[in-house]
C-alpha atoms as a PDB file:
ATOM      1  CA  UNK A   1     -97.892  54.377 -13.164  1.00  0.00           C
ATOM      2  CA  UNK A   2     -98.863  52.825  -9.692  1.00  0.00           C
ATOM      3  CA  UNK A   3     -98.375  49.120  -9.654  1.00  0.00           C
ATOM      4  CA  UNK A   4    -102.359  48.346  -8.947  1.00  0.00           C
ATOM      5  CA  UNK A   5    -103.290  50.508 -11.606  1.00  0.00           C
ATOM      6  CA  UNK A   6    -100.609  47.926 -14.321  1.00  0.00           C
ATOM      7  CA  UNK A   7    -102.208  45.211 -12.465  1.00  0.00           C
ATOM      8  CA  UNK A   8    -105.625  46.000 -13.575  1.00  0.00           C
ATOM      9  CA  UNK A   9    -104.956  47.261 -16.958  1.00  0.00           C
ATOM     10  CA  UNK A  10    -103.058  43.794 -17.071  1.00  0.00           C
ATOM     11  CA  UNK A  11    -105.852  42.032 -16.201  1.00  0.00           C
ATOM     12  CA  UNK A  12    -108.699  43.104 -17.910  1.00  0.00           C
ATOM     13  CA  UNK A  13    -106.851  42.188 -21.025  1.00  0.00           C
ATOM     14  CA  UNK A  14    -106.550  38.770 -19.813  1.00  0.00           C
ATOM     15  CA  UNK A  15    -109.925  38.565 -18.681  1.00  0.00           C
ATOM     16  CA  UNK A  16    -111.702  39.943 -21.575  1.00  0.00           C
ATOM     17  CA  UNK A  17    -109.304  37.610 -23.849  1.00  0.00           C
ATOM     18  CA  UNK A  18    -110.339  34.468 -20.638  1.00  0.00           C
ATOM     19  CA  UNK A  19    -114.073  35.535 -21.827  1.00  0.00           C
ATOM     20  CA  UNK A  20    -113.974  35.030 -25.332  1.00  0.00           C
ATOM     21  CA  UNK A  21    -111.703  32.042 -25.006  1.00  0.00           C
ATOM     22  CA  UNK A  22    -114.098  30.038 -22.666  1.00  0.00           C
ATOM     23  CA  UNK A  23    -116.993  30.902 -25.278  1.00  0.00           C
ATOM     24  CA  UNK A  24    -115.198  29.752 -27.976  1.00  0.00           C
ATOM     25  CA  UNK A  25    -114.192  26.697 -26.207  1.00  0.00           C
ATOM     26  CA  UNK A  26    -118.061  25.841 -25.643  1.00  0.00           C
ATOM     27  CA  UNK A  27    -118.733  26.928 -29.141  1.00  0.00           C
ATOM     28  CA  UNK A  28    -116.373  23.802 -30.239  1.00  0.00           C
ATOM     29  CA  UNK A  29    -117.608  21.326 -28.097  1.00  0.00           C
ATOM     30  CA  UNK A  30    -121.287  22.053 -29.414  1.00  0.00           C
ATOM     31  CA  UNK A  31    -119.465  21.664 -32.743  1.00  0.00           C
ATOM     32  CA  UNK A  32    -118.132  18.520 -31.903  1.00  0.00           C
ATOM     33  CA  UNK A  33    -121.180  16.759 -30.552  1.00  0.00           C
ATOM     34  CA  UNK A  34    -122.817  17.712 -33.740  1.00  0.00           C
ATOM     35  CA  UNK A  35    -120.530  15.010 -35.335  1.00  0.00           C
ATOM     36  CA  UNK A  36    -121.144  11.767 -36.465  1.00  0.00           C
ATOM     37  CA  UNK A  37    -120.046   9.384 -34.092  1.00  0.00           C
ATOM     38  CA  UNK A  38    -119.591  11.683 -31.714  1.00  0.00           C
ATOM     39  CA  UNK A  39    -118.344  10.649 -27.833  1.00  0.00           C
ATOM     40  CA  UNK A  40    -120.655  12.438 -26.339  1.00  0.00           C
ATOM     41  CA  UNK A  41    -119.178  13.032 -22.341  1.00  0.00           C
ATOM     42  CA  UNK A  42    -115.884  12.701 -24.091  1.00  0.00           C
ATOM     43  CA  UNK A  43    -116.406  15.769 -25.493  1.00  0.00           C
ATOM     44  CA  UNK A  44    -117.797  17.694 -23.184  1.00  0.00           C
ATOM     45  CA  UNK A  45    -114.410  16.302 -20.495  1.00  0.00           C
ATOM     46  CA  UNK A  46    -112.226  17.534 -22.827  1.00  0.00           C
ATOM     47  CA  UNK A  47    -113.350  20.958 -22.882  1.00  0.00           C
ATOM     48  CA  UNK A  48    -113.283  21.208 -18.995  1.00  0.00           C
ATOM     49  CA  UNK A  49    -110.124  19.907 -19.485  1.00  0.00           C
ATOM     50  CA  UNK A  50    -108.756  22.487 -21.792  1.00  0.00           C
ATOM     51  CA  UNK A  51    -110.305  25.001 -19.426  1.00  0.00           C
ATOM     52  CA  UNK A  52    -108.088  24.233 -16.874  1.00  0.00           C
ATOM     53  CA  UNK A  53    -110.730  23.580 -14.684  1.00  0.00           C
ATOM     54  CA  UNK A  54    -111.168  19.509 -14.440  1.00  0.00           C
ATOM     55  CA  UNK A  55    -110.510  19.603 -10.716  1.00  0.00           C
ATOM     56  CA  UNK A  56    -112.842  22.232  -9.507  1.00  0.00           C
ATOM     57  CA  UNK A  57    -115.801  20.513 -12.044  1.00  0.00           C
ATOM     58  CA  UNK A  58    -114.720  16.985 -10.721  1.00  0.00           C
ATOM     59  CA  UNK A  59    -115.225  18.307  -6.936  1.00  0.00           C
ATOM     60  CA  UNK A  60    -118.517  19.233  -7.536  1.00  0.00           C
ATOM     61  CA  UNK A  61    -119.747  15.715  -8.030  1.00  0.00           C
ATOM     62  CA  UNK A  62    -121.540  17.407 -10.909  1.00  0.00           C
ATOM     63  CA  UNK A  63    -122.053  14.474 -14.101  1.00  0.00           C
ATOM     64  CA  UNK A  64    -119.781  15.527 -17.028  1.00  0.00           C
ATOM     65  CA  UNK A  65    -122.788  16.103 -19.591  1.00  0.00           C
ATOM     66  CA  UNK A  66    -123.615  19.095 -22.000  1.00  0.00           C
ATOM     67  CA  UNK A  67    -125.657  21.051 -19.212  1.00  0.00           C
ATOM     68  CA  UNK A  68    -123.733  20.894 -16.203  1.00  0.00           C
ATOM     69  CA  UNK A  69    -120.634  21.888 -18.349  1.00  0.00           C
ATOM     70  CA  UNK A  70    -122.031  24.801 -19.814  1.00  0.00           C
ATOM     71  CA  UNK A  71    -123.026  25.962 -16.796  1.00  0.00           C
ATOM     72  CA  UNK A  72    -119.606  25.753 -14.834  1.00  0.00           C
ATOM     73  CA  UNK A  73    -117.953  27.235 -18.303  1.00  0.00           C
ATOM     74  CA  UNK A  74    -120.218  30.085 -19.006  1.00  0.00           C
ATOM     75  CA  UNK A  75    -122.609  30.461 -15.921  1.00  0.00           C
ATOM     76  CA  UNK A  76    -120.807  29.443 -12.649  1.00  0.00           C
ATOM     77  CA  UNK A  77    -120.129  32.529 -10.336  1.00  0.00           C
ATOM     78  CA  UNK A  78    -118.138  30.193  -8.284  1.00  0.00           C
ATOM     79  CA  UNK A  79    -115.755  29.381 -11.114  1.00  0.00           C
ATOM     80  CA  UNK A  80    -112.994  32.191 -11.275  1.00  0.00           C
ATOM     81  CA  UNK A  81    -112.500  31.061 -15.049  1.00  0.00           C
ATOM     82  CA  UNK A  82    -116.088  31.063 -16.209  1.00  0.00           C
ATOM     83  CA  UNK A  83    -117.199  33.692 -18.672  1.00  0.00           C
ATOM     84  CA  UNK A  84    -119.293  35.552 -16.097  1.00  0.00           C
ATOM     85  CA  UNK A  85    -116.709  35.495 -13.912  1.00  0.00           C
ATOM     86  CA  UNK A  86    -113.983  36.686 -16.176  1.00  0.00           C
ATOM     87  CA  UNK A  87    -116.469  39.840 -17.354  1.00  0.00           C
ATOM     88  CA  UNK A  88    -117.295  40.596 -13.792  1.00  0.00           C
ATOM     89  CA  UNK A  89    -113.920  40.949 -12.853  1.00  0.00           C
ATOM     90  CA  UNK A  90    -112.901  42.858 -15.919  1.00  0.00           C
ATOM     91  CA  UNK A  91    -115.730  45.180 -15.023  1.00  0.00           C
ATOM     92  CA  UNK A  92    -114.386  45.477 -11.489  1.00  0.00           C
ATOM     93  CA  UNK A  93    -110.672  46.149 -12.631  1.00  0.00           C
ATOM     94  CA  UNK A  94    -112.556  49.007 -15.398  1.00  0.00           C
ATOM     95  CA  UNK A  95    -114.106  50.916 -12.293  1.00  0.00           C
ATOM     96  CA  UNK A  96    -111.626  50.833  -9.882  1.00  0.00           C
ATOM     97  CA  UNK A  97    -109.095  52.569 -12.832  1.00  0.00           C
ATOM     98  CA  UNK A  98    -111.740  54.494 -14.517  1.00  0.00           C
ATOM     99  CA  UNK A  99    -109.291  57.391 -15.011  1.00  0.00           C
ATOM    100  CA  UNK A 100    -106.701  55.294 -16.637  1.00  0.00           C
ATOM    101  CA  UNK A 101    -108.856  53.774 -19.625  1.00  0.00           C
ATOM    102  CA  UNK A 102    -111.188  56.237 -21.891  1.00  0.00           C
ATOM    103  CA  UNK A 103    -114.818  56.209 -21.978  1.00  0.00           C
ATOM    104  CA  UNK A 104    -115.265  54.237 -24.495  1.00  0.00           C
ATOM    105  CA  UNK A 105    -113.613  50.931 -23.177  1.00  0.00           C
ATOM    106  CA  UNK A 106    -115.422  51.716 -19.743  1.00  0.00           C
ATOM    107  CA  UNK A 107    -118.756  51.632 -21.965  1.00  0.00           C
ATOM    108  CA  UNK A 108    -118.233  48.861 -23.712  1.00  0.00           C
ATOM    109  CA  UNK A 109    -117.503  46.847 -20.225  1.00  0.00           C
ATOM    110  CA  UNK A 110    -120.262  48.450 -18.466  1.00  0.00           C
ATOM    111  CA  UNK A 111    -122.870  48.092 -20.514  1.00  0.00           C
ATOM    112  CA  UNK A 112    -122.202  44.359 -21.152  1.00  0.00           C
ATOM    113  CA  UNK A 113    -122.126  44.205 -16.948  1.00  0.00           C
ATOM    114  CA  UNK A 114    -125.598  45.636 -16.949  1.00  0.00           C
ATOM    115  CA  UNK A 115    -126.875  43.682 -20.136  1.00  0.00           C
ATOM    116  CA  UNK A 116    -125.239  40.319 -18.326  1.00  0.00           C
ATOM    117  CA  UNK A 117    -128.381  39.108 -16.545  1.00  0.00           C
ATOM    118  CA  UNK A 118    -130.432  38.881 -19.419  1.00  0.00           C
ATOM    119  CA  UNK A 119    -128.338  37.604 -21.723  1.00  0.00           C
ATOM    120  CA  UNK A 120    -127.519  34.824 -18.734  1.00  0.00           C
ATOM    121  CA  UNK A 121    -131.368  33.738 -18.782  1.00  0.00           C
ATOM    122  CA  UNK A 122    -131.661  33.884 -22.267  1.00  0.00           C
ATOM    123  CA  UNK A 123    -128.432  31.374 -22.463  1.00  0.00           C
ATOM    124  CA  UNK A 124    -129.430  29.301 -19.962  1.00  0.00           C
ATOM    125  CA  UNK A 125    -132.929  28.969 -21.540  1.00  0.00           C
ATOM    126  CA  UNK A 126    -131.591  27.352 -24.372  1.00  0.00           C
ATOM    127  CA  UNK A 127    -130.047  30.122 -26.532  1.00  0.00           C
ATOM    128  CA  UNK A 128    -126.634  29.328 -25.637  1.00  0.00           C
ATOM    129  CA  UNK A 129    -124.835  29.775 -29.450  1.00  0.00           C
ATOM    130  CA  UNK A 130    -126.562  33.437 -28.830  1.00  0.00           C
ATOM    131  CA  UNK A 131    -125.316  33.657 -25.439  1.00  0.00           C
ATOM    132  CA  UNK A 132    -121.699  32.190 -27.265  1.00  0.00           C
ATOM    133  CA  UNK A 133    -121.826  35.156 -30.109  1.00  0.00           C
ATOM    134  CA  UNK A 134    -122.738  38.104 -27.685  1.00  0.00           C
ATOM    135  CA  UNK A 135    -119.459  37.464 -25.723  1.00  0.00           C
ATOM    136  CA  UNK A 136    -117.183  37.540 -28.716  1.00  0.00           C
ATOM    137  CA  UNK A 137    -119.350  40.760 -30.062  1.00  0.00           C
ATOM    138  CA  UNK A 138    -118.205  42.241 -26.653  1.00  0.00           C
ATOM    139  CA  UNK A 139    -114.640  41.154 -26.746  1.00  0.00           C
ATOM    140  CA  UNK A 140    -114.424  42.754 -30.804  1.00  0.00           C
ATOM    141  CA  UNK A 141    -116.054  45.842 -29.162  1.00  0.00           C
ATOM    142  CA  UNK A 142    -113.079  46.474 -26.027  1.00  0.00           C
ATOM    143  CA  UNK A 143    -110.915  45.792 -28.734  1.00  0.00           C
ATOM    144  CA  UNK A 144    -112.204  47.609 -31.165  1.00  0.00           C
ATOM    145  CA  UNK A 145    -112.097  50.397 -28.547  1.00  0.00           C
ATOM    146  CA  UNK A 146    -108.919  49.897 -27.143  1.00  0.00           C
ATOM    147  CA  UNK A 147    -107.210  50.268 -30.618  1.00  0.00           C
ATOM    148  CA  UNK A 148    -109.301  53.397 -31.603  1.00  0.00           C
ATOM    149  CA  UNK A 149    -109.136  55.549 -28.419  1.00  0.00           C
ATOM    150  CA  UNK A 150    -106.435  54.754 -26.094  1.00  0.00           C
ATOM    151  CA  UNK A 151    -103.436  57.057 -26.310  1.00  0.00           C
ATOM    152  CA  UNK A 152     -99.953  54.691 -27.371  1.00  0.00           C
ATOM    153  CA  UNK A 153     -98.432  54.805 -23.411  1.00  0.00           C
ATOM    154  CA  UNK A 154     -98.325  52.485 -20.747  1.00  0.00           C
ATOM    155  CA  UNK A 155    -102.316  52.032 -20.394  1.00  0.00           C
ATOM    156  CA  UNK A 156    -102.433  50.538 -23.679  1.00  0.00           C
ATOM    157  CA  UNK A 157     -98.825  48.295 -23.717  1.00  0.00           C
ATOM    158  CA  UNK A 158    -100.357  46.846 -20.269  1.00  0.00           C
ATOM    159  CA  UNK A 159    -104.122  45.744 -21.612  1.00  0.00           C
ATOM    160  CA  UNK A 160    -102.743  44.354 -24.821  1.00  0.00           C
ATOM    161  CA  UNK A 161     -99.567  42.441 -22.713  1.00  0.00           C
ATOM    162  CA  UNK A 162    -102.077  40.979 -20.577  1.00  0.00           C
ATOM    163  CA  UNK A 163    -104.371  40.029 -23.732  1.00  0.00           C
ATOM    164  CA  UNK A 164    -101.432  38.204 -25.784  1.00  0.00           C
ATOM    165  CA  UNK A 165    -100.229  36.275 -22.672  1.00  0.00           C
ATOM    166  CA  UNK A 166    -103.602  35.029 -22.230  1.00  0.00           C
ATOM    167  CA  UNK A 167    -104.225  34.376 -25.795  1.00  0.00           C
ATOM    168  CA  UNK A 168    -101.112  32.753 -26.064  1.00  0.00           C
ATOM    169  CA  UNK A 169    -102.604  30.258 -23.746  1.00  0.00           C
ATOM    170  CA  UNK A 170    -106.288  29.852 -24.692  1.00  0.00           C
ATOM    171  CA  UNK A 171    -104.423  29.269 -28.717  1.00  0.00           C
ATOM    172  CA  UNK A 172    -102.203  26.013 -26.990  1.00  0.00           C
ATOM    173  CA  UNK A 173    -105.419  24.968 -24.716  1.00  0.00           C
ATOM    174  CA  UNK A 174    -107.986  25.147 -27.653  1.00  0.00           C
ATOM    175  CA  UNK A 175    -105.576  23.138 -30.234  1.00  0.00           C
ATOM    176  CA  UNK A 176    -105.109  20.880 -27.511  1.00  0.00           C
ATOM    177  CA  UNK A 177    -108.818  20.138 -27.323  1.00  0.00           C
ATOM    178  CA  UNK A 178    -108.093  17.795 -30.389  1.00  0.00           C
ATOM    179  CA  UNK A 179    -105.739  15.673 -28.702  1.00  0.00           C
ATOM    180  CA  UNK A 180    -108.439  15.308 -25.562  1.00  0.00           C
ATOM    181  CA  UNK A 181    -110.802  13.922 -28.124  1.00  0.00           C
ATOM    182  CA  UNK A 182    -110.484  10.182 -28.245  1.00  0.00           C
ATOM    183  CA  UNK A 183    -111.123   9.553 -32.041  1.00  0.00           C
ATOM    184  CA  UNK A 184    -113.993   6.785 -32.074  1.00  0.00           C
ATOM    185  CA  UNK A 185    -113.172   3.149 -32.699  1.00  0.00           C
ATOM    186  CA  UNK A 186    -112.683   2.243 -35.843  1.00  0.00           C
ATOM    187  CA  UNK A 187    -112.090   5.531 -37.440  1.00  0.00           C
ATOM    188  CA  UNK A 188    -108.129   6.554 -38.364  1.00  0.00           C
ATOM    189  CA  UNK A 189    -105.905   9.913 -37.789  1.00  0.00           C
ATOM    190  CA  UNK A 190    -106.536  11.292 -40.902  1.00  0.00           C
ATOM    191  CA  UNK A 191    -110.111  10.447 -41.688  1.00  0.00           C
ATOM    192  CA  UNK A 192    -113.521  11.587 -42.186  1.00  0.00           C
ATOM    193  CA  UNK A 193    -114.424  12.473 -38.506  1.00  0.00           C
ATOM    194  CA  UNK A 194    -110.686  13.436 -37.683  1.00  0.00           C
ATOM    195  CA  UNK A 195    -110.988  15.821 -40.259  1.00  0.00           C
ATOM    196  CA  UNK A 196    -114.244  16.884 -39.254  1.00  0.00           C
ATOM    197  CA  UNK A 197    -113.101  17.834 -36.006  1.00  0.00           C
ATOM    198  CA  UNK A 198    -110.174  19.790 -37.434  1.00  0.00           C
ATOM    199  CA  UNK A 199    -112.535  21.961 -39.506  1.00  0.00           C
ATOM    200  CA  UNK A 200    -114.673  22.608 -36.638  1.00  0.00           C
ATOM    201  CA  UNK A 201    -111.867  23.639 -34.565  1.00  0.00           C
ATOM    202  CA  UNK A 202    -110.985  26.499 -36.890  1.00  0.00           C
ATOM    203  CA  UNK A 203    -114.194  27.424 -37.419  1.00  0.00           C
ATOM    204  CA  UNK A 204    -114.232  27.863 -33.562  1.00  0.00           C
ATOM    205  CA  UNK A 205    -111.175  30.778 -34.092  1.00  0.00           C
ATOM    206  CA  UNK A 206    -112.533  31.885 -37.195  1.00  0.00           C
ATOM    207  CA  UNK A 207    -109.944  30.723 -39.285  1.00  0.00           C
ATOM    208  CA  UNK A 208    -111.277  28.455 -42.150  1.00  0.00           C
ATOM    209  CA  UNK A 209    -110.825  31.220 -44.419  1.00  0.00           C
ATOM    210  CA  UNK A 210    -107.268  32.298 -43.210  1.00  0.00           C
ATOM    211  CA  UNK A 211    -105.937  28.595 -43.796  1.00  0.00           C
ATOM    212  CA  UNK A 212    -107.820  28.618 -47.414  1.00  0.00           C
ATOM    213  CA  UNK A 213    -105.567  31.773 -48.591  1.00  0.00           C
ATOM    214  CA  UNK A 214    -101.976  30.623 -46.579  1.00  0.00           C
ATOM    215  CA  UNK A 215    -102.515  27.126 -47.957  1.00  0.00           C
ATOM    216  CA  UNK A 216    -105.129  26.891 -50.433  1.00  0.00           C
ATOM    217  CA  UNK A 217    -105.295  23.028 -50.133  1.00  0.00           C
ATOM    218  CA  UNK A 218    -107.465  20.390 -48.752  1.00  0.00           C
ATOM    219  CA  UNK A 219    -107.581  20.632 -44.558  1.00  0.00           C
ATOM    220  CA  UNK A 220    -104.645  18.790 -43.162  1.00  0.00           C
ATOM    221  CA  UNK A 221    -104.059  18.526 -39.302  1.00  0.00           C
ATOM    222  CA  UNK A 222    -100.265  19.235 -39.932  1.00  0.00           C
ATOM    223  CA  UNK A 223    -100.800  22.154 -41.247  1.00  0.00           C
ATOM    224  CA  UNK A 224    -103.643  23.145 -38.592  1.00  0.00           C
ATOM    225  CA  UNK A 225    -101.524  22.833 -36.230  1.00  0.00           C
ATOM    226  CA  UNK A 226     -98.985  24.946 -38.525  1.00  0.00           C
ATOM    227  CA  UNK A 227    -101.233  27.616 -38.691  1.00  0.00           C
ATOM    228  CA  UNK A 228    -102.103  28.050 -35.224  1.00  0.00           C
ATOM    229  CA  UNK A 229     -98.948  27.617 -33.810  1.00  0.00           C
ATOM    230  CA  UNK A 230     -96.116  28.602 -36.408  1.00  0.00           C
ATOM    231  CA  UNK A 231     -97.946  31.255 -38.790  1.00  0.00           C
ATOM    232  CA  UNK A 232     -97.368  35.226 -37.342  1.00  0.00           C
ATOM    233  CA  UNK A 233     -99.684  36.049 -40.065  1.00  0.00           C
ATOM    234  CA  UNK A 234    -102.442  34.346 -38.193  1.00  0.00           C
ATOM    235  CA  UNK A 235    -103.283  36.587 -35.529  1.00  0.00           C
ATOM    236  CA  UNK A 236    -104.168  33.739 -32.660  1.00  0.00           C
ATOM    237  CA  UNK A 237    -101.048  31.881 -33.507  1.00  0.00           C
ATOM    238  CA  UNK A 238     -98.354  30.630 -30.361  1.00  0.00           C
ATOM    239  CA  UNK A 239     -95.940  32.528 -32.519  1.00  0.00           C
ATOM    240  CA  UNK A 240     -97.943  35.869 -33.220  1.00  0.00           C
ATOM    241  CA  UNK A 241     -99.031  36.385 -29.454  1.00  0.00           C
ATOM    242  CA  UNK A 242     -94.884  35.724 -28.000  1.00  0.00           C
ATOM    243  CA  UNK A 243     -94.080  38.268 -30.727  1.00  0.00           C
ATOM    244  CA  UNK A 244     -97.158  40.577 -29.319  1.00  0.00           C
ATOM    245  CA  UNK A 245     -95.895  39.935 -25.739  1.00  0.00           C
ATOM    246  CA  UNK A 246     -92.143  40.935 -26.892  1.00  0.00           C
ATOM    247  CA  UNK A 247     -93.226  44.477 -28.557  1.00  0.00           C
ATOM    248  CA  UNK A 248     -95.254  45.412 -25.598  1.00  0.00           C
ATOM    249  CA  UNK A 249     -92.097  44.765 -23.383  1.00  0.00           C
ATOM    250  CA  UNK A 250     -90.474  46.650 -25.446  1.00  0.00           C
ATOM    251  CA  UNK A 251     -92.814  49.414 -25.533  1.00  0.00           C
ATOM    252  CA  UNK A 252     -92.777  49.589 -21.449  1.00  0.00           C
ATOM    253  CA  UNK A 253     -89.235  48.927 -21.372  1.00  0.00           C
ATOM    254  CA  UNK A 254     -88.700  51.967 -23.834  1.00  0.00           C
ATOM    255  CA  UNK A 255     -90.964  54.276 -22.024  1.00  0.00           C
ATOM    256  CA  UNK A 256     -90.093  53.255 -18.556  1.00  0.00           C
ATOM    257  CA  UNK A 257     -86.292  52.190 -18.924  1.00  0.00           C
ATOM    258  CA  UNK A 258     -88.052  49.005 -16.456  1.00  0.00           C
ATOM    259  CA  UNK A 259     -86.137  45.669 -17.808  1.00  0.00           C
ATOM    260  CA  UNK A 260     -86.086  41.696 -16.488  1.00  0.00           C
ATOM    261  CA  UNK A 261     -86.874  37.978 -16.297  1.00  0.00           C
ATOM    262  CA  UNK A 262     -90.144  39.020 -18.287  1.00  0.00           C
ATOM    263  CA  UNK A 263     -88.183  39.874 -21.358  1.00  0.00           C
ATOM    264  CA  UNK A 264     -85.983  37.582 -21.508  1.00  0.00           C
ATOM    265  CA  UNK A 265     -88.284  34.641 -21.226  1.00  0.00           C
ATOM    266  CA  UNK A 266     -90.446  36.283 -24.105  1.00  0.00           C
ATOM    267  CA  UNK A 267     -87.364  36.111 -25.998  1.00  0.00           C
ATOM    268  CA  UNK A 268     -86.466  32.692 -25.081  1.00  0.00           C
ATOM    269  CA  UNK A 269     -90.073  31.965 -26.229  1.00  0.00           C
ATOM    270  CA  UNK A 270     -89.348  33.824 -29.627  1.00  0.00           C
ATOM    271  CA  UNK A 271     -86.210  31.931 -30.439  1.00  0.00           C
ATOM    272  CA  UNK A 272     -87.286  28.336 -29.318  1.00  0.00           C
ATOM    273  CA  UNK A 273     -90.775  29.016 -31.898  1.00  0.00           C
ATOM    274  CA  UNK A 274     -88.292  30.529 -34.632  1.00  0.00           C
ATOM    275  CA  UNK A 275     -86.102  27.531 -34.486  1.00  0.00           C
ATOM    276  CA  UNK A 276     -89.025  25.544 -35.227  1.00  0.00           C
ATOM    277  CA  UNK A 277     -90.810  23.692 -37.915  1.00  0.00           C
ATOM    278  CA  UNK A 278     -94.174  21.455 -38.164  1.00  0.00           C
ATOM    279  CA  UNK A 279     -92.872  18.478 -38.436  1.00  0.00           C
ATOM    280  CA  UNK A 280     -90.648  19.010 -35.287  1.00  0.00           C
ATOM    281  CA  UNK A 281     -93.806  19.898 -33.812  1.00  0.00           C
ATOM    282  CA  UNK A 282     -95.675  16.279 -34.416  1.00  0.00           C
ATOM    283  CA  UNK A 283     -92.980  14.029 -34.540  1.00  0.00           C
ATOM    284  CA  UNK A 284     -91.828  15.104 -30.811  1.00  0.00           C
ATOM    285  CA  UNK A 285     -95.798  15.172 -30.074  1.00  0.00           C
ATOM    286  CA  UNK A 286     -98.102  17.958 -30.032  1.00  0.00           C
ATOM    287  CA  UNK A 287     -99.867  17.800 -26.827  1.00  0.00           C
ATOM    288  CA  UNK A 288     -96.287  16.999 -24.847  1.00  0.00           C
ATOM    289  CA  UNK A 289     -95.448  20.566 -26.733  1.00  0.00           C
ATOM    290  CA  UNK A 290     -98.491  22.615 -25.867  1.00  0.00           C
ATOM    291  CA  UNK A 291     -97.651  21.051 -22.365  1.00  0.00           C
ATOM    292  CA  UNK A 292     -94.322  22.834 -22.410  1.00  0.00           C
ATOM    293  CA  UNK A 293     -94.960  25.792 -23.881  1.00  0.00           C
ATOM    294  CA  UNK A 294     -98.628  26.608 -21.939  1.00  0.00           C
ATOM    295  CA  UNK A 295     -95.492  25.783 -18.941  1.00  0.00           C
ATOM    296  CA  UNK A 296     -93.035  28.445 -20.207  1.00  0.00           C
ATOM    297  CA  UNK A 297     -96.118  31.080 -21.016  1.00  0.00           C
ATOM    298  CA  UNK A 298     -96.666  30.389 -16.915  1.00  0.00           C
ATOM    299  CA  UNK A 299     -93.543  31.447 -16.417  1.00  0.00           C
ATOM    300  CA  UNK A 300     -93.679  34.554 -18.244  1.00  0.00           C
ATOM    301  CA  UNK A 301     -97.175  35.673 -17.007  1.00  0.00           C
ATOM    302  CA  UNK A 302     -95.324  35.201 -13.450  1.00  0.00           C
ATOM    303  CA  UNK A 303     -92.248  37.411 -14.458  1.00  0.00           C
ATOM    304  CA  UNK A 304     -94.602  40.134 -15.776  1.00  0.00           C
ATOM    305  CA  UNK A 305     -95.836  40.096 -12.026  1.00  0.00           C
ATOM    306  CA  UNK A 306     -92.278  39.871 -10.258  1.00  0.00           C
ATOM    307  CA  UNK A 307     -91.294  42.802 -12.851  1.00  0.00           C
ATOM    308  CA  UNK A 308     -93.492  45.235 -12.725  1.00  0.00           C
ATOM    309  CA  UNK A 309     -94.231  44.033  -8.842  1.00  0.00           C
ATOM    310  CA  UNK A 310     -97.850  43.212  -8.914  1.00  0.00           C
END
């Protein structure tokens, strides 16, 4: 396989995976501002924050508010990591291998690029939890597509590498929207809002009911974070998508004989999250580890690149 062609295929996993991520990441800001006692522009920071994309919104001289940041998340052709952005590229990457993905993933990608426009003015009239729910209905759809049609060779190991690197990092950037939440004054780690928050951050990866049957207890943010960083059965988990990551090396190293830096930092990756527990996790700070590990994921999305030279 040409090295542009593994760069695209790599891509429009993480682009597609970019897509749903920013969506869901507006999706739990509007939750957020729905609660009590809610901070309002604190909010709304923190999810430009977890987007990665604080500097690029602060040189805008734009006000941090609900509108302007929906617009630079979802609508902004000028941000590389808003969701029209990330579909428009995916798009791009689709055409220019047409030959190496089947018809149906091309479809599904296609017709959302010539849907996009509407959809845009409907979200930006107002319907933006519609807007929100189309993007994840197209993301289920390449999936659903890649899983059903593409034949098990390199096309394949490259889209869903590229998807479990990125999803690796949207999991770490979306828990870590919790920790850029400045609880309100008077209210305790722990409590009614705290909680609140918690619950609408899985709702935002669709996991309330997966942490009812692993845990089948009352929500506590220990075991949150548990779930979504620590649990393989939870498909979003930091552990689940370095495992993904691994077997997809594995599957191009197998086919190809191609081995490097890429798969030995995945294992590194492995070993450090197998060593670990939850309570190693919060009592050596959860945001100063989604710092480190969003750094090592860096550093494996850059050895895919140096390996596989794209």
């Amino acid at each position: 396989m040409l090295s542009r062609t593994a760069s695209s295929l790599y891509w429009i996993g993480r682009h597609i995976e970019r897509a749903d991520f920013v969506a869901r990441l507006v999706e739990a800001a509007l939750q957020f501002e729905l609660l009590p006692q809610a901070m309002g522009s604190d909010d709304w920071a923190s999810a430009v924050a977890s987007s990665a994309g604080s500097d690029r919104f602060l040189a805008s001289g734009q006000e941090t508010n609900r509108a302007n940041v929906i617009a630079f998340l979802a609508f902004d052709p000028t941000n590389p990591a808003s969701i029209v952005s990330c579909m428009d590229k995916a798009r791009s990457d689709a055409r220019a291998i047409r030959t190496a993905i089947t018809r149906e993933c091309f479809e599904t990608l296609n017709e959302a690029h010539l849907a996009m426009k509407g959809q845009v003015r409907r979200g930006k009239a107002g319907h933006i939890q519609e807007f929100i729910d189309w993007i994840k209905t197209i993301a289920r759809s390449f999936e659903g597509a890649m899983h059903r049609t593409m034949l098990r060779n390199d096309s394949l190991w490259f889209l869903r590498l590229g998807g479990a690197i990125e999803r690796a990092d949207n999991t770490a950037r979306l828990l870590d929207v919790k920790y850029h939440c400045l609880l309100p004054q008077g209210q305790q780690v722990g409590g009614m809002h705290d909680q609140a928050q918690w619950t609408a951050l899985l709702r935002s990866v669709s996991a309330v009911t997966a942490y009812r049957w692993i845990y089948r207890d009352g929500l506590k943010p220990w075991l949150v974070a548990d779930l979504m960083i620590l649990r393989k059965e939870m498909p979003r988990s930091l552990a689940a998508c370095v495992d993904e990551a691994s077997a997809m090396l594995g599957c191009l190293r197998q086919d190809g004989g191609r081995t490097g830096a890429a798969d030995r930092q995945a294992r590194k990756m492995q070993t450090q999250l197998a060593k670990l527990d939850v309570e190693d996790v919060i009592q050596s700070g959860l945001h100063e580890f989604l710092e480190e590990f969003l750094a090592d994921n860096n550093r494996l999305g850059f050895a895919v690149s140096d390996q596989f030279l794209f």
